[in-house]
N, C-alpha and C. Protein backbone atom coordinates (compact mmCIF):
# COMPACT_ATOMS: atom_id res chain seq x y z
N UNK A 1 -15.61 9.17 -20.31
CA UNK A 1 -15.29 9.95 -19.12
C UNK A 1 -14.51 9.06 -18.14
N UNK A 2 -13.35 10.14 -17.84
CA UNK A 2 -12.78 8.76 -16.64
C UNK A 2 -13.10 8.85 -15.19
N UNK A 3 -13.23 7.83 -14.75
CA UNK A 3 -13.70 7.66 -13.31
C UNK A 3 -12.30 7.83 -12.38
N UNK A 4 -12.46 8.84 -11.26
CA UNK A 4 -11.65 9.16 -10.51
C UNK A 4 -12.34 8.30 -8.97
N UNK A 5 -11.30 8.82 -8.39
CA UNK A 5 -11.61 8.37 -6.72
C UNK A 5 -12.73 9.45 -5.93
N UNK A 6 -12.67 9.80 -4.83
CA UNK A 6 -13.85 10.66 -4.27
C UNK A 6 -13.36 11.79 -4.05
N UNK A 7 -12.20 12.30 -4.08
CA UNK A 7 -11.58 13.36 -4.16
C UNK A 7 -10.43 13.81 -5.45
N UNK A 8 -10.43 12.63 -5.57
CA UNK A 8 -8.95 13.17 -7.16
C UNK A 8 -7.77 13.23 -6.80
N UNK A 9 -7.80 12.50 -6.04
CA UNK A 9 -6.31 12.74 -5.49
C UNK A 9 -4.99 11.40 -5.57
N UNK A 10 -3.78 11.27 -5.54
CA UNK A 10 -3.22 10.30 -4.92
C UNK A 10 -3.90 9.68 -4.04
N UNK A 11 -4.11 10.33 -2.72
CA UNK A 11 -4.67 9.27 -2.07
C UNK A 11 -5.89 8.73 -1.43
N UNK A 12 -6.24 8.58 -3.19
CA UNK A 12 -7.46 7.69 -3.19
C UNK A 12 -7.32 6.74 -3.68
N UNK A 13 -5.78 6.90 -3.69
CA UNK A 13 -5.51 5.08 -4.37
C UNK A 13 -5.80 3.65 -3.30
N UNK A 14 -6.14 2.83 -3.61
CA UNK A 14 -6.06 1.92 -2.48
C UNK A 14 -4.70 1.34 -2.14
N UNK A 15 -4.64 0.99 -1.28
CA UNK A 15 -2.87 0.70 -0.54
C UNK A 15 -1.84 1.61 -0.91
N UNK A 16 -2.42 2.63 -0.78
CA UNK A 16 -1.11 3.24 -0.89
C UNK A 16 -0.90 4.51 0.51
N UNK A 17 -0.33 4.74 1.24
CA UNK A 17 -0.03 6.13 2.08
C UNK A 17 1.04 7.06 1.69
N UNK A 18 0.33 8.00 1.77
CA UNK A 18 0.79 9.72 1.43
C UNK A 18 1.48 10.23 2.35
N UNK A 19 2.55 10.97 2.49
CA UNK A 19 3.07 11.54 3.88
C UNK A 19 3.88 12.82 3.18
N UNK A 20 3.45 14.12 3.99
CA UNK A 20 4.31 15.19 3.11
C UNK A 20 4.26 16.19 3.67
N UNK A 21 5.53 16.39 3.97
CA UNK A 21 6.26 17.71 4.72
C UNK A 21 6.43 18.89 4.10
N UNK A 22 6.07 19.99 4.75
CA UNK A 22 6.52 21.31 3.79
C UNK A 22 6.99 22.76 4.71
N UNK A 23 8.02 23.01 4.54
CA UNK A 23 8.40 24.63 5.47
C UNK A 23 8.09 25.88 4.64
N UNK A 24 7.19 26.55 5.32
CA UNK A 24 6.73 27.61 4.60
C UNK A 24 7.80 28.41 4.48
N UNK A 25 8.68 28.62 5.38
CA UNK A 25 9.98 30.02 5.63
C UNK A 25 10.61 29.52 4.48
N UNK A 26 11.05 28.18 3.97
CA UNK A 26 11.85 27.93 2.89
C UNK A 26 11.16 27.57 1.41
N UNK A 27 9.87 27.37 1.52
CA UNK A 27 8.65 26.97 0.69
C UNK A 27 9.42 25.97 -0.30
N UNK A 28 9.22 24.98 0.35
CA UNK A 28 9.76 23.76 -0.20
C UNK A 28 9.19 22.48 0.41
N UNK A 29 9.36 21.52 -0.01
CA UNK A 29 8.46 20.32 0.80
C UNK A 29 9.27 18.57 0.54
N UNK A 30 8.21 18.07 0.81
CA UNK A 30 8.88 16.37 0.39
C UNK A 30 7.62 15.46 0.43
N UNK A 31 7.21 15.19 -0.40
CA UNK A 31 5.91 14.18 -0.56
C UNK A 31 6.71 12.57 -0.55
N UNK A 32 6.20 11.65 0.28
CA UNK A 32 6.39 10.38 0.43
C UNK A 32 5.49 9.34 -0.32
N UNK A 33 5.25 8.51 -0.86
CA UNK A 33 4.34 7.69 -1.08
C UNK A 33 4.92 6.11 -1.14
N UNK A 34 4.16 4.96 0.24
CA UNK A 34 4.46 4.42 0.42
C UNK A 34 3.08 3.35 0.25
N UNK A 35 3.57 2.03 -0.47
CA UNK A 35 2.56 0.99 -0.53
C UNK A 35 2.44 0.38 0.46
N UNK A 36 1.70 0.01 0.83
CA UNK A 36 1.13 -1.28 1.78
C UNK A 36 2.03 -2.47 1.48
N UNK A 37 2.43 -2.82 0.12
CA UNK A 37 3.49 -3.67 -0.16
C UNK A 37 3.82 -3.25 -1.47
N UNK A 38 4.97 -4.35 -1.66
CA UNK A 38 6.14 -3.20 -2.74
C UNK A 38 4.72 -2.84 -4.14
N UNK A 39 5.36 -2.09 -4.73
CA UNK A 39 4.74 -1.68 -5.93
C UNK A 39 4.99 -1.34 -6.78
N UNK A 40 4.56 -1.84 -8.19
CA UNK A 40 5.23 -1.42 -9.41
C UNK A 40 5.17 0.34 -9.83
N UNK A 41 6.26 0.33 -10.27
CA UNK A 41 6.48 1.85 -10.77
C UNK A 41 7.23 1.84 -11.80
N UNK A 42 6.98 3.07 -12.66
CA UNK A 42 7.84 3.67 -13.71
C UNK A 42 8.42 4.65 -13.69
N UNK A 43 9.23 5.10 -14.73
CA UNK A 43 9.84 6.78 -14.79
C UNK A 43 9.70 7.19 -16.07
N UNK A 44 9.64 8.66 -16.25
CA UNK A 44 10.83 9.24 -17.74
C UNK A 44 11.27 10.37 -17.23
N UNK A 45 12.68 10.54 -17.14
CA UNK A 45 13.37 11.66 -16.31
C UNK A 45 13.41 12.25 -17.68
N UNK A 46 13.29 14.05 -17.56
CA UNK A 46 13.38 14.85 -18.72
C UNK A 46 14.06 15.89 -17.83
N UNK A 47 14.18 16.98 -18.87
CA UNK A 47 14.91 18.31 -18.47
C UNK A 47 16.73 17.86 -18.69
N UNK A 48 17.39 19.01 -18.19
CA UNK A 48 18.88 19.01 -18.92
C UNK A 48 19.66 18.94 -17.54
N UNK A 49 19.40 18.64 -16.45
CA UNK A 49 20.07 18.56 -15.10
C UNK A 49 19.11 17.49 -14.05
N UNK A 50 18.66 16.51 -14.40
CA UNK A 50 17.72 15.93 -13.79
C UNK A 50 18.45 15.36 -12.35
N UNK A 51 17.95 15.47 -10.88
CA UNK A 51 18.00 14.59 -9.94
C UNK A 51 17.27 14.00 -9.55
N UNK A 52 18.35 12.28 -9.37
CA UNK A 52 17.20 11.80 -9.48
C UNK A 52 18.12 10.67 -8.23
N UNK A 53 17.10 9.45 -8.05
CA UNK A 53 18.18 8.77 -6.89
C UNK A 53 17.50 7.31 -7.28
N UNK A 54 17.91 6.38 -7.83
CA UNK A 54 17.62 4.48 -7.84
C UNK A 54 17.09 4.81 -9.03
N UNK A 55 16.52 5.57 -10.01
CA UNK A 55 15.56 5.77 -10.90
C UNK A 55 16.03 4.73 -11.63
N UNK A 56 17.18 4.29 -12.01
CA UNK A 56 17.66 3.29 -12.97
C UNK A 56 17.19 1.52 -12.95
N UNK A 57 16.71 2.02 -11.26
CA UNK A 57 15.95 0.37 -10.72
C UNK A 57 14.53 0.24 -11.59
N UNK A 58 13.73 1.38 -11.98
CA UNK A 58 12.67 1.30 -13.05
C UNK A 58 12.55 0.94 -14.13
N UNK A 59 13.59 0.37 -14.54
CA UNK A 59 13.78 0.36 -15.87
C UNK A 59 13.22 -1.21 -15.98
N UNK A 60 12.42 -1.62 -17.54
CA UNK A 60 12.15 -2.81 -17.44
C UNK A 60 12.96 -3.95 -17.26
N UNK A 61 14.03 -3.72 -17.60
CA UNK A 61 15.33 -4.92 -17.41
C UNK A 61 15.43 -4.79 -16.50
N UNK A 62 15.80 -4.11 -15.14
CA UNK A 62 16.09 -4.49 -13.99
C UNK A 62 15.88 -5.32 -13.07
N UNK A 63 16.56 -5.41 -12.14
CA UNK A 63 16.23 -6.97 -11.13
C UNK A 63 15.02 -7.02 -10.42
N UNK A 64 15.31 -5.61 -10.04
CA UNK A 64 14.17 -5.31 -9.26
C UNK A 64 12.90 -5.08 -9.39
N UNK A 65 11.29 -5.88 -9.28
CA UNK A 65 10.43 -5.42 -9.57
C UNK A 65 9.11 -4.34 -9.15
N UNK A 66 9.93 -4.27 -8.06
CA UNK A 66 8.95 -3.33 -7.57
C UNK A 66 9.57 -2.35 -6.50
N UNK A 67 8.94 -1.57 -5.98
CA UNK A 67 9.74 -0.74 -4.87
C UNK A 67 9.06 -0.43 -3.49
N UNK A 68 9.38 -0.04 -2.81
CA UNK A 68 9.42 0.11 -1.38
C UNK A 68 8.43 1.54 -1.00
N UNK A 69 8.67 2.22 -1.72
CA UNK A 69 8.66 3.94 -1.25
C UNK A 69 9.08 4.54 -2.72
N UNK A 70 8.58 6.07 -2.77
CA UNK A 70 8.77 7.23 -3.52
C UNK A 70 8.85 8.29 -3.13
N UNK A 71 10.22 8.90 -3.14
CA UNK A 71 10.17 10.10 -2.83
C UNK A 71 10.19 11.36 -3.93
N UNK A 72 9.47 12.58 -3.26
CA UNK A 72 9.35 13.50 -4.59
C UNK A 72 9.42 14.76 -3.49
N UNK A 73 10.76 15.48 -3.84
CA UNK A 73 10.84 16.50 -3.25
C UNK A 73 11.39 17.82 -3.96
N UNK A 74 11.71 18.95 -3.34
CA UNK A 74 12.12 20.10 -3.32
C UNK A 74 13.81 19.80 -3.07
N UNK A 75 14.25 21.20 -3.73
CA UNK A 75 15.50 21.22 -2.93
C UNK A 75 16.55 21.36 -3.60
N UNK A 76 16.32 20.78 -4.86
CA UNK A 76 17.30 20.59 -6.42
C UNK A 76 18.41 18.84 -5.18
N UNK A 77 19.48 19.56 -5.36
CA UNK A 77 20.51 17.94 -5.46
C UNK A 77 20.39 18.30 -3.33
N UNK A 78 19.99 19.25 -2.40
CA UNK A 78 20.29 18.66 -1.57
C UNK A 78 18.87 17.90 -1.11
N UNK A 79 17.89 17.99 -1.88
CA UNK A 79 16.33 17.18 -1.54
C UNK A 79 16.75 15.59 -1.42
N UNK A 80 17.87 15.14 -2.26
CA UNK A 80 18.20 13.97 -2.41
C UNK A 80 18.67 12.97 -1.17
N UNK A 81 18.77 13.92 -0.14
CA UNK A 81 19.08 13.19 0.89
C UNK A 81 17.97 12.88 1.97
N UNK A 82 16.73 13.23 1.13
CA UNK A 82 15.53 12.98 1.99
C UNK A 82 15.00 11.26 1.95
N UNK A 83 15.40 10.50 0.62
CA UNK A 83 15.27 9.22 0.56
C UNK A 83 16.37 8.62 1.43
N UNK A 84 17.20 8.86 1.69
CA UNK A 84 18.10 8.18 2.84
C UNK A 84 16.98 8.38 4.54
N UNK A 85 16.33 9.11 4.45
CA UNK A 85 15.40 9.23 5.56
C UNK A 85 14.33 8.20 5.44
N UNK A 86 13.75 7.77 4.62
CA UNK A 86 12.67 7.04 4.24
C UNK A 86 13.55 5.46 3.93
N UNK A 87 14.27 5.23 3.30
CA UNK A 87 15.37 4.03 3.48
C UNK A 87 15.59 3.71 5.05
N UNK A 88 15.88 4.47 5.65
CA UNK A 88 16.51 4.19 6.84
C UNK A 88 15.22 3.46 7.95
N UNK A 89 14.04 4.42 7.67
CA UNK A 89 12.58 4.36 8.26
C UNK A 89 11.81 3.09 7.99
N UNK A 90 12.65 2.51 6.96
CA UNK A 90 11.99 1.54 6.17
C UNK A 90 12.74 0.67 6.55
N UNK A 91 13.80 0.58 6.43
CA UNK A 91 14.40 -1.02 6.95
C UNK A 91 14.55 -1.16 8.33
N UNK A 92 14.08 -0.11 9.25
CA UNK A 92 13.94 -0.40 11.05
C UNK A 92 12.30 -0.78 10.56
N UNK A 93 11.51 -0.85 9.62
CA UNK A 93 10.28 -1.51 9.54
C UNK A 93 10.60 -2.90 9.08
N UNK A 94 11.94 -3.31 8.68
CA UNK A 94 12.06 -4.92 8.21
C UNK A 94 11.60 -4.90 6.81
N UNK A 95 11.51 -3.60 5.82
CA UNK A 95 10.78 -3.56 4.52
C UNK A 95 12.17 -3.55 3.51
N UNK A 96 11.23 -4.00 2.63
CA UNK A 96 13.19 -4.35 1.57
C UNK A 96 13.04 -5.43 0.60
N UNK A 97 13.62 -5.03 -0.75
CA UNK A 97 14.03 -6.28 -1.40
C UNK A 97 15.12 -7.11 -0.38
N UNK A 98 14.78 -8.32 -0.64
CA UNK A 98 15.58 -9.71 -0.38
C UNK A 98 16.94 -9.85 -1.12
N UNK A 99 18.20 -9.14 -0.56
CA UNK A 99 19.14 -9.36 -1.06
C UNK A 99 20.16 -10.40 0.18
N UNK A 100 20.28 -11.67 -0.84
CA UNK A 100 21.17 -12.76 0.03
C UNK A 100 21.25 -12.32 1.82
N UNK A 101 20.20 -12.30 2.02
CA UNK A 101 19.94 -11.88 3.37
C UNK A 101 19.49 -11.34 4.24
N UNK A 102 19.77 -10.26 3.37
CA UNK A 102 19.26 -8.79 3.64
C UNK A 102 18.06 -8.28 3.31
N UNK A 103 17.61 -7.11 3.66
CA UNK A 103 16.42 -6.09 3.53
C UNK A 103 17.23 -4.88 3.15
N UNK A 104 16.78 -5.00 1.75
CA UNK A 104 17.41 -3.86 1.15
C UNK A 104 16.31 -2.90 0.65
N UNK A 105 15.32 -1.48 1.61
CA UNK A 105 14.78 -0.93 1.19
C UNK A 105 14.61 -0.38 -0.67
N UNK A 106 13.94 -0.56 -1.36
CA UNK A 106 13.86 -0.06 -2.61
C UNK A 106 12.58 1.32 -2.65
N UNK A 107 13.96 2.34 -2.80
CA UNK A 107 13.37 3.75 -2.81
C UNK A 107 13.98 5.02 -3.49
N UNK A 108 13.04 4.84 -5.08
CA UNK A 108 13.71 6.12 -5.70
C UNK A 108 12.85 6.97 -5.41
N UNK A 109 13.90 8.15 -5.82
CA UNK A 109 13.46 9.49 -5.43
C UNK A 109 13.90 10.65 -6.75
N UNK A 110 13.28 12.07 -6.57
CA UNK A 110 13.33 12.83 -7.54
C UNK A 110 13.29 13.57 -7.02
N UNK A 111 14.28 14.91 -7.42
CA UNK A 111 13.76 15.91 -6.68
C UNK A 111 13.41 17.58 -7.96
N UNK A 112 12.63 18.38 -7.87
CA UNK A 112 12.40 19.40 -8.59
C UNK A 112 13.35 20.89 -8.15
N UNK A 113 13.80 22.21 -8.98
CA UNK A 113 14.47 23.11 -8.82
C UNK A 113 13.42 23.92 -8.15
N UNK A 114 13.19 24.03 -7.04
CA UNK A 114 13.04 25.09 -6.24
C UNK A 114 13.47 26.13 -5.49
N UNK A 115 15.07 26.33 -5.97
CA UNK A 115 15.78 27.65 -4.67
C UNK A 115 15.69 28.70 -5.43
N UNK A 116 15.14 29.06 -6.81
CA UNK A 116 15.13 30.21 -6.75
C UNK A 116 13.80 30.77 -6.75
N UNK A 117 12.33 30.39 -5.63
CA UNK A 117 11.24 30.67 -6.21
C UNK A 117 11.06 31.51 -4.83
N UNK A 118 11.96 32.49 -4.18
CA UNK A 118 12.01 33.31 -3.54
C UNK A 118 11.91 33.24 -1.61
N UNK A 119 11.60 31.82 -1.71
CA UNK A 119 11.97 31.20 0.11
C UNK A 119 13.39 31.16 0.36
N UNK A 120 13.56 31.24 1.89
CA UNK A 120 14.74 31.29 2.52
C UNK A 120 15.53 30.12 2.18
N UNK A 121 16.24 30.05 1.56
CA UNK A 121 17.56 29.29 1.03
C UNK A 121 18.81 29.73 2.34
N UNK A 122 19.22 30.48 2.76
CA UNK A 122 20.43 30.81 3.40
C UNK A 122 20.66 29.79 4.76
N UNK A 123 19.96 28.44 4.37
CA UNK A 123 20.45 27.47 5.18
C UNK A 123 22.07 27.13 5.59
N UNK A 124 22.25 26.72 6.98
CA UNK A 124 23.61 26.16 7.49
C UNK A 124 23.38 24.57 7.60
N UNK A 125 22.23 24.21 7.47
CA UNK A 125 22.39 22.93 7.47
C UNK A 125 21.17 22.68 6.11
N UNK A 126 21.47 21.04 5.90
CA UNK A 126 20.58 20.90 4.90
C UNK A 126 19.44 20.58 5.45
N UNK A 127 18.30 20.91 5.06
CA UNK A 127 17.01 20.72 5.89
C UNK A 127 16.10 19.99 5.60
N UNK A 128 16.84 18.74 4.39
CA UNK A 128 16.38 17.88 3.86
C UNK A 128 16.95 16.08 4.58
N UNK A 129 17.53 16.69 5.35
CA UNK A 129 18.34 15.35 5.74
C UNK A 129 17.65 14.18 5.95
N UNK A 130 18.13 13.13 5.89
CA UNK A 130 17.82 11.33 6.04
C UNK A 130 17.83 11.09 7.16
């Protein structure tokens, strides 16, 4: 039997914070999950149109070992501009791989097809923005 946390949830992980937005009029959302410090992660992107944003930084060869933040949203390709929000949030925190200088937030993101599950889509702006 496997042993869970006290609720079953994400966040009952230790060091980790949850943060997640959702508009009912458009029924769509954006779940955040951010470590206390960077943290290892994986992927396997499936399906025949996948969006996705840094996912390629997961890979075991890469430079990078760990990441900053995860974003997992709604929206299909315009959800993708919700990790530019969490990037941006993150390096006015000073959080970041160490690139020759810099603080270079590390934050992939994914997002799922939600515009046709009957919420208001007839947006003028994107309501996912960074």
């Amino acid at each position: 039997m496997k042993s869970t946390g006290p609720r079953n949830l994400i966040t009952d992980v230790p060091g980790l914070t949850v943060g997640q937005a959702q508009d009912d009029v458009v029924k769509s959302g954006v779940t955040v999950l951010v470590g206390y410090a960077p943290m290892v992660t994986g992927v396997h992107v499936m399906g025949g149109a996948p969006g996705t944003c840094e996912t390629d930084l997961l890979r075991p060869d890469a430079t990078v070992e760990a990441v900053d933040g995860l974003v997992l949203s709604g929206g299909s390709a315009f959800g993708l501009s919700s990790v530019s929000g969490v990037v941006n949030a993150m390096a006015a925190d000073g959080r970041g791989f160490d690139a020759m200088g810099h603080k270079v937030p590390i934050v992939p993101g994914a997002i799922i097809f939600d515009l046709a599950n009957q919420g208001d889509k007839a947006w003028r702006e994107d309501p996912y923005p960074g």
